[in-house]
C-alpha atoms as a PDB file:
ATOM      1  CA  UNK A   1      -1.865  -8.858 -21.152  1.00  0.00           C
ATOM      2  CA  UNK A   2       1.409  -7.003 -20.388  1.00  0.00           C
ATOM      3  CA  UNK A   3       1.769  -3.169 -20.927  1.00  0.00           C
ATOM      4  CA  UNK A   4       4.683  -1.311 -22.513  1.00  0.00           C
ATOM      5  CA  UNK A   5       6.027   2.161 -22.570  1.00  0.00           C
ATOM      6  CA  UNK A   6       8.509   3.978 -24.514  1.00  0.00           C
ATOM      7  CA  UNK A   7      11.460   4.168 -22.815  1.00  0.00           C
ATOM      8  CA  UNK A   8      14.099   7.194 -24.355  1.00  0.00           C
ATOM      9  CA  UNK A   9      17.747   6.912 -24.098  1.00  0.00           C
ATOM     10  CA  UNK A  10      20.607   8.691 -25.943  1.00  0.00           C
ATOM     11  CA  UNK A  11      20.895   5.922 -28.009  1.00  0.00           C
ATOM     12  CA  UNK A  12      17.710   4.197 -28.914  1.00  0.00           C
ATOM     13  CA  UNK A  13      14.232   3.878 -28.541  1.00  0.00           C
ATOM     14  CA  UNK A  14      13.281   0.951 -27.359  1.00  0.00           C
ATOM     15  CA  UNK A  15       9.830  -0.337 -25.593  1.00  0.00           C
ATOM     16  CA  UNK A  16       9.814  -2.024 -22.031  1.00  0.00           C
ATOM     17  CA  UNK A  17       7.367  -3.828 -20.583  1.00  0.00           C
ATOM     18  CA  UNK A  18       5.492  -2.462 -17.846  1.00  0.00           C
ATOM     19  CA  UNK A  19       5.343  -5.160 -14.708  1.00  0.00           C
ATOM     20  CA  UNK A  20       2.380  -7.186 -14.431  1.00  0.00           C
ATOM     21  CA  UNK A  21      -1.258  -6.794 -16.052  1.00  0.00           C
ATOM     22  CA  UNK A  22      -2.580  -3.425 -18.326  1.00  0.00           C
ATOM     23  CA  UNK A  23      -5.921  -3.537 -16.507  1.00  0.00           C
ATOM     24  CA  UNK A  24      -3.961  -3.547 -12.991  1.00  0.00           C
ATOM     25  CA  UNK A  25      -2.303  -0.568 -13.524  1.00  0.00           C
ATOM     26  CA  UNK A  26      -5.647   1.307 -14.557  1.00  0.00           C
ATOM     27  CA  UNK A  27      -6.508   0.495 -11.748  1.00  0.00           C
ATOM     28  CA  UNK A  28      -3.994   1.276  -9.683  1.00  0.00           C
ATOM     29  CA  UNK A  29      -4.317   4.683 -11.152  1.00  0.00           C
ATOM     30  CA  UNK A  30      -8.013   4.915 -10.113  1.00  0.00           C
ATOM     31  CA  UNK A  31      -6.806   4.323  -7.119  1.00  0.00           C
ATOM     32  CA  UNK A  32      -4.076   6.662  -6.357  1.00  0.00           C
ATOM     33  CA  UNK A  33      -6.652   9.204  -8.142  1.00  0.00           C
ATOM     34  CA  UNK A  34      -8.538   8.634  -5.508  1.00  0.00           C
ATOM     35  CA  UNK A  35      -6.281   8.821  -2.491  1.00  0.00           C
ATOM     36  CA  UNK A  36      -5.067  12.280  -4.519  1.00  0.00           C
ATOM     37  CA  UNK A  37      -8.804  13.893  -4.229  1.00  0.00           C
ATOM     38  CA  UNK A  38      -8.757  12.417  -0.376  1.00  0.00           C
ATOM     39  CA  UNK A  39      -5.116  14.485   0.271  1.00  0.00           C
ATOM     40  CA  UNK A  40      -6.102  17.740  -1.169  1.00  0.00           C
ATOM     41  CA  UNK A  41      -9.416  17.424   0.498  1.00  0.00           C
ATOM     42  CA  UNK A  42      -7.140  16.931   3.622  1.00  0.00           C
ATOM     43  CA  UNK A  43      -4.966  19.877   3.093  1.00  0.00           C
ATOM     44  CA  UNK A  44      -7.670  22.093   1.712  1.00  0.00           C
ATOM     45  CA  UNK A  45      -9.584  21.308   5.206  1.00  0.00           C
ATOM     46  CA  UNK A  46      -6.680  21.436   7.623  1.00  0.00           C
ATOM     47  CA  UNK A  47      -5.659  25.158   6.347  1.00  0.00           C
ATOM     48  CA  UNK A  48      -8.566  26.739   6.968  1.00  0.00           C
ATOM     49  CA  UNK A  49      -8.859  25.225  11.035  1.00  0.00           C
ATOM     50  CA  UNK A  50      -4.760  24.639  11.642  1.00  0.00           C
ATOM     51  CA  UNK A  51      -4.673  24.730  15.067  1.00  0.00           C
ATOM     52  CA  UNK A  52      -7.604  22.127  15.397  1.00  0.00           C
ATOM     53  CA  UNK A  53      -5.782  19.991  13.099  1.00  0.00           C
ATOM     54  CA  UNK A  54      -2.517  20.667  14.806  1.00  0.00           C
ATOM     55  CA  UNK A  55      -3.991  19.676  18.308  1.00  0.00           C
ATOM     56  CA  UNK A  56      -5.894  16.748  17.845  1.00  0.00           C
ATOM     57  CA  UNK A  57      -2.893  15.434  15.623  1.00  0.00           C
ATOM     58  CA  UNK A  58      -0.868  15.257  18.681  1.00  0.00           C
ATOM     59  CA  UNK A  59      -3.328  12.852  20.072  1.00  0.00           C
ATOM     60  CA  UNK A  60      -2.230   9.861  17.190  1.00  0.00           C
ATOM     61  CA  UNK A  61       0.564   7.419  17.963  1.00  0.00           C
ATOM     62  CA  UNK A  62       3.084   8.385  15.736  1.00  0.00           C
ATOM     63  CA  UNK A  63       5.038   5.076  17.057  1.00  0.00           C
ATOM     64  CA  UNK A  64       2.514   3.136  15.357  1.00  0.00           C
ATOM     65  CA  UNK A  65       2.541   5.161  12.334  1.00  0.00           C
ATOM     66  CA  UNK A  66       5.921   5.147  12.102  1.00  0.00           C
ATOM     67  CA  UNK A  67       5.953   1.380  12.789  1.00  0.00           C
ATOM     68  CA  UNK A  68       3.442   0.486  10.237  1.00  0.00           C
ATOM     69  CA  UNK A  69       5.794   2.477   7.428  1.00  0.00           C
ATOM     70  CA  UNK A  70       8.815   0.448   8.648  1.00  0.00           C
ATOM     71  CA  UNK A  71       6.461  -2.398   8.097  1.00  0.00           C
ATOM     72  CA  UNK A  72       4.971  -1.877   4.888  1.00  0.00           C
ATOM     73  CA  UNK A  73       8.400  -1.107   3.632  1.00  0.00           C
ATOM     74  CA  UNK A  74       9.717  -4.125   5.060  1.00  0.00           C
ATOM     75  CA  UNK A  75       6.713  -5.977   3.221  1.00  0.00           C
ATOM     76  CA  UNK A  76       7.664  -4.330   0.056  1.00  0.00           C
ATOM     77  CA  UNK A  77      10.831  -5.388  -0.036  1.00  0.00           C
ATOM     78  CA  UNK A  78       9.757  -9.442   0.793  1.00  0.00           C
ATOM     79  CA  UNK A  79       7.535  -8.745  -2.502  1.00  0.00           C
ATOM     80  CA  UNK A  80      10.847  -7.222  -4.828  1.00  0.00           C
ATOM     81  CA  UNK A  81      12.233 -10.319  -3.517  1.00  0.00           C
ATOM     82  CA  UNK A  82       9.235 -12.887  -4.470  1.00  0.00           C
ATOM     83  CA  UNK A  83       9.908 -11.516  -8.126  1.00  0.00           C
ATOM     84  CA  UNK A  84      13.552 -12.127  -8.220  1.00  0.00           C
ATOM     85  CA  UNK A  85      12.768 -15.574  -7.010  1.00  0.00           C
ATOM     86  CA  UNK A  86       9.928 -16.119  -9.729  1.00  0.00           C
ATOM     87  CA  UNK A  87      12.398 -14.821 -12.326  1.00  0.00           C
ATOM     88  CA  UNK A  88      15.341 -17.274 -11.764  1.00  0.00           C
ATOM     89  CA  UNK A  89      12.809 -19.553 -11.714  1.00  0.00           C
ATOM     90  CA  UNK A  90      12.084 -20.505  -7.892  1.00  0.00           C
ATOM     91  CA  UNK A  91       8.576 -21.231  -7.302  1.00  0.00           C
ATOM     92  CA  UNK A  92       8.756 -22.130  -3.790  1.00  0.00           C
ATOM     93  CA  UNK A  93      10.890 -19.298  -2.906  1.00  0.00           C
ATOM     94  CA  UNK A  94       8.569 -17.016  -4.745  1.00  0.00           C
ATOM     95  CA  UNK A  95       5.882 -18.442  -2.442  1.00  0.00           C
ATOM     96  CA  UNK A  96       7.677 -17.898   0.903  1.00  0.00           C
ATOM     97  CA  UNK A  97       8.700 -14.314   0.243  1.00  0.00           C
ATOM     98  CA  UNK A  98       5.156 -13.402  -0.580  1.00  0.00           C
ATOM     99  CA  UNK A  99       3.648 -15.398   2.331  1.00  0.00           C
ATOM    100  CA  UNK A 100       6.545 -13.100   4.324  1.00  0.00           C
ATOM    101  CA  UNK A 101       4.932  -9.864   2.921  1.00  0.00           C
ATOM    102  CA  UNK A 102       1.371 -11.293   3.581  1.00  0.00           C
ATOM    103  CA  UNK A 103       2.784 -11.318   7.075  1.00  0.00           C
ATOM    104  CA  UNK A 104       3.917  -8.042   6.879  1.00  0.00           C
ATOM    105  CA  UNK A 105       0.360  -7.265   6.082  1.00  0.00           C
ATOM    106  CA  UNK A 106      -1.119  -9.312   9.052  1.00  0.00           C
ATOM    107  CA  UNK A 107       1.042  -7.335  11.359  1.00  0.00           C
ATOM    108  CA  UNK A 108       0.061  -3.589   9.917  1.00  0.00           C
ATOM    109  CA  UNK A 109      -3.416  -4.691   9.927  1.00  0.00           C
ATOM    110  CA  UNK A 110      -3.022  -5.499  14.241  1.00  0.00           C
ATOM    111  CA  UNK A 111      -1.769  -2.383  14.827  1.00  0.00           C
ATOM    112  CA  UNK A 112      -3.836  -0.323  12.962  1.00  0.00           C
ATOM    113  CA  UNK A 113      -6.850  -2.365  15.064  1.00  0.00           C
ATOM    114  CA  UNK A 114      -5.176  -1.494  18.317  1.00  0.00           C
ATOM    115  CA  UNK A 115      -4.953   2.031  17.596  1.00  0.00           C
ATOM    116  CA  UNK A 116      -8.867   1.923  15.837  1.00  0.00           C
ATOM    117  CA  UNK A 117      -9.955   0.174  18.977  1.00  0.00           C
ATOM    118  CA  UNK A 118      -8.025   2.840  21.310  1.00  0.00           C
ATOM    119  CA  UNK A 119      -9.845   6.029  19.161  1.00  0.00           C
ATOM    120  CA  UNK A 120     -13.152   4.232  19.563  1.00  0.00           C
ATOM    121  CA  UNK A 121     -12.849   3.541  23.097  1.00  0.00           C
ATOM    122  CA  UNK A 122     -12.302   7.277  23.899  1.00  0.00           C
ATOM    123  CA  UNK A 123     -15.619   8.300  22.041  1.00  0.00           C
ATOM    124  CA  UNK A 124     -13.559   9.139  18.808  1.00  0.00           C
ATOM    125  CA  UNK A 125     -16.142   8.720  15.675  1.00  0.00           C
ATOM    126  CA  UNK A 126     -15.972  10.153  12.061  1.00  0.00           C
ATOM    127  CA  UNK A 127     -18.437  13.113  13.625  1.00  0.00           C
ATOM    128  CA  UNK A 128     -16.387  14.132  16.661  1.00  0.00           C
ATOM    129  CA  UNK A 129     -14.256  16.419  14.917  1.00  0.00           C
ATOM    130  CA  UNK A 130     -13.323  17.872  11.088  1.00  0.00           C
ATOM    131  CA  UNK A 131      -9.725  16.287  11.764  1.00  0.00           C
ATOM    132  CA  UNK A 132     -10.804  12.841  12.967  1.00  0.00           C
ATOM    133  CA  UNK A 133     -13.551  12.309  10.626  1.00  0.00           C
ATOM    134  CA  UNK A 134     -10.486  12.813   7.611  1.00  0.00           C
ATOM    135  CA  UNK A 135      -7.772  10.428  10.003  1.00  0.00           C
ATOM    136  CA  UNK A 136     -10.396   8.076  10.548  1.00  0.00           C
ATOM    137  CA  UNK A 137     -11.847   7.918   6.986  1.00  0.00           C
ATOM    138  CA  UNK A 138      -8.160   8.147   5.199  1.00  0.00           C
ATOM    139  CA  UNK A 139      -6.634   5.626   7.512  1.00  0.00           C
ATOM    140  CA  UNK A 140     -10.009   3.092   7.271  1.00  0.00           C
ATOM    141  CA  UNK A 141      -9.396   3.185   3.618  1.00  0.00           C
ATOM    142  CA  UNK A 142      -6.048   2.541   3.385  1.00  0.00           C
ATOM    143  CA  UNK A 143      -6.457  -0.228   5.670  1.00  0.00           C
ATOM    144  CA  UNK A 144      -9.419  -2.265   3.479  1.00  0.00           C
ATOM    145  CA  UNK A 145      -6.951  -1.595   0.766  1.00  0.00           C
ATOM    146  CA  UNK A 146      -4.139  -3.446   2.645  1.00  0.00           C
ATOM    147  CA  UNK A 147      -6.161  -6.389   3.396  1.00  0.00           C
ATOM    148  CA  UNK A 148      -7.226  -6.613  -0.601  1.00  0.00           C
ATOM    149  CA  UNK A 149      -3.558  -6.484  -0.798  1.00  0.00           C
ATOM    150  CA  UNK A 150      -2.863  -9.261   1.587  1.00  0.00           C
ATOM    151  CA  UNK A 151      -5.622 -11.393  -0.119  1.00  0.00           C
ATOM    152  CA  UNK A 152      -4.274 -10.893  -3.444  1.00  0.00           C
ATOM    153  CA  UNK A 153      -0.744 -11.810  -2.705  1.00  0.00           C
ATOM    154  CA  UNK A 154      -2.268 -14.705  -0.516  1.00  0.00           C
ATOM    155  CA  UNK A 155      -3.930 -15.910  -4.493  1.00  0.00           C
ATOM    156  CA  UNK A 156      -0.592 -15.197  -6.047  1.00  0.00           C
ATOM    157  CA  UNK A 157       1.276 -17.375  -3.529  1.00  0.00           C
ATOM    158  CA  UNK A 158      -1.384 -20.066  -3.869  1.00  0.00           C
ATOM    159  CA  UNK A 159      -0.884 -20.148  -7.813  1.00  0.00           C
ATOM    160  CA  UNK A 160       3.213 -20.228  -7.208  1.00  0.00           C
ATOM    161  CA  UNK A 161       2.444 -22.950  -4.753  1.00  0.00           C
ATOM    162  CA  UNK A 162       1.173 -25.261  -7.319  1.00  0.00           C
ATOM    163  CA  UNK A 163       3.311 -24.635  -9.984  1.00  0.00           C
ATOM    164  CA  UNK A 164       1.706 -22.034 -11.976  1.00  0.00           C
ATOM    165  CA  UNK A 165       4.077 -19.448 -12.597  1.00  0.00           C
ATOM    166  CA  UNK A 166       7.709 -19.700 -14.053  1.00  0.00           C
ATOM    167  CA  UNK A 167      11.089 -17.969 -14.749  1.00  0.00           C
ATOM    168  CA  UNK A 168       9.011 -16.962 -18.103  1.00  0.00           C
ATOM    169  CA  UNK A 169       5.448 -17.047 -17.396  1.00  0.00           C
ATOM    170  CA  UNK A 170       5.164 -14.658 -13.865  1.00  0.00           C
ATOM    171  CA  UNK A 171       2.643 -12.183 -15.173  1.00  0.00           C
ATOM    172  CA  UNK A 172       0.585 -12.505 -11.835  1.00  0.00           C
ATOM    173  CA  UNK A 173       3.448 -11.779  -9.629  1.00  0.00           C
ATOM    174  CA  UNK A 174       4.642  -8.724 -10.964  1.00  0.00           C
ATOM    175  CA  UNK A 175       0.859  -8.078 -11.404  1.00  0.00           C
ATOM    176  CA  UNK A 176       0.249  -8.235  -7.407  1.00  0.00           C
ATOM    177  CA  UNK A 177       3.310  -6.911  -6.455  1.00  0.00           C
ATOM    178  CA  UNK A 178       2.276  -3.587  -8.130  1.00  0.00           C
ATOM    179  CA  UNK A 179      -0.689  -3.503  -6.462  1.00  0.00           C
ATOM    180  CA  UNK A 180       1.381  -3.974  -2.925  1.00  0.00           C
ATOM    181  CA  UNK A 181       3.860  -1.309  -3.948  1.00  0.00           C
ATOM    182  CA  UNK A 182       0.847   1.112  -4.605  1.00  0.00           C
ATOM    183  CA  UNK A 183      -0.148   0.498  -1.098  1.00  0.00           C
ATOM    184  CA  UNK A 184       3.172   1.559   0.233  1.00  0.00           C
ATOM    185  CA  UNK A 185       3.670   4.415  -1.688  1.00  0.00           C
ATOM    186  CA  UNK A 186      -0.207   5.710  -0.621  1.00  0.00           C
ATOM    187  CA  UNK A 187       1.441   4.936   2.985  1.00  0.00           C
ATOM    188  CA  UNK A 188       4.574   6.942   2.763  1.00  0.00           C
ATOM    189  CA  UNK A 189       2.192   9.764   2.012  1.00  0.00           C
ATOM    190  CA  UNK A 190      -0.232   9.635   4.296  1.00  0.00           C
ATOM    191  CA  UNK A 191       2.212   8.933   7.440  1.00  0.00           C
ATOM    192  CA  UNK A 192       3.897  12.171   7.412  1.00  0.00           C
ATOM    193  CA  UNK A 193       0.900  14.027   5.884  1.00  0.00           C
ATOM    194  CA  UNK A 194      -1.861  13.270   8.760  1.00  0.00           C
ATOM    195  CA  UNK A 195       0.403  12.163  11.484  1.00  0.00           C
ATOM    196  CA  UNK A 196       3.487  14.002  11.370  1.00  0.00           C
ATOM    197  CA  UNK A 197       2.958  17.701   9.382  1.00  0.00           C
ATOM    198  CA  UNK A 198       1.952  20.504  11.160  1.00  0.00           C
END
């Protein structure tokens, strides 16, 4: 089922539809509800210890980080496109541009392992300090998000594969695409908020 809103202009009143599924964007809400309660905790913790935060931040790879928001952004914008396609009615273009952002995903998800695997093999655990238990627990669940992400645009190309969506029935596109937005925007937060504030 498709949401609406009520949109206000100086001239009329007029509803428009909100993109995808109603029970998507609850929980998308949920979601960035949760990710809300996981900031604050962040900057509720980090100003009452700022120089521990401030040191052991220097010891991320902000290349990465900054990488992984080029990429995600990049991976956005394949999905924007995937809906355009859908729209005019271009199944198999649809298709591509989401298996692009699904390879967007792919690539986020190997650099976020190589910089996991890089923490871990220095002794770096969610107990070794105040500052790495929040990195590693915010940046862990952001990435299982991502790869829910990847498998739900990996369904949604699957289903414009064989034919099931069209210039007028593309509910499930706009549906995942919100979802992958939502893990951008959670991105573009968190970047500059753990790796780059001090």
């Amino acid at each position: 089922m498709n949401a609406t809103f009520l949109s206000v202009t100086s001239e009329t009143r007029r509803p428009v539809p909100l993109p995808g599924d109603l029970a998507m964007w609850f929980f998308i809400l949920a979601e960035l509800l949760v990710f809300a309660v996981f900031f604050a905790s962040y900057a509720f913790a980090r100003s009452g210890n700022v120089e521990l935060f401030n040191h052991y931040q220097q010891t991320l790879n902000r290349d990465i980080g900054a990488a992984n928001t080029i990429i995600l952004i990049t991976g956005s914008l394949f999905v924007v496109l995937a809906v355009q396609a859908i729209k005019a009615g271009k199944a198999l273009l649809c298709r591509n541009w989401l298996l692009a952002g699904m390879g967007m995903g792919m690539l986020f998800v190997t650099l976020k392992l190589i910089e996991f695997t890089d923490k871990f093999a220095h002794g770096i655990s969610l107990s070794t300090n105040t500052f790495y238990m929040f990195y590693l627990s915010l940046t862990f669940f952001h990435f299982m998000h991502v790869i829910m992400g990847m498998i739900i645009l990996g369904a949604v190309a699957w289903k414009a594969h064989t034919g099931d969506y069209s210039a007028t029935q593309h509910t499930g596109v706009e549906t995942g695409a919100s979802y992958w937005h939502m893990l951008d925007l959670v991105w573009i937060v968190l970047f500059p908020l753990v790796y780059v504030m001090r």
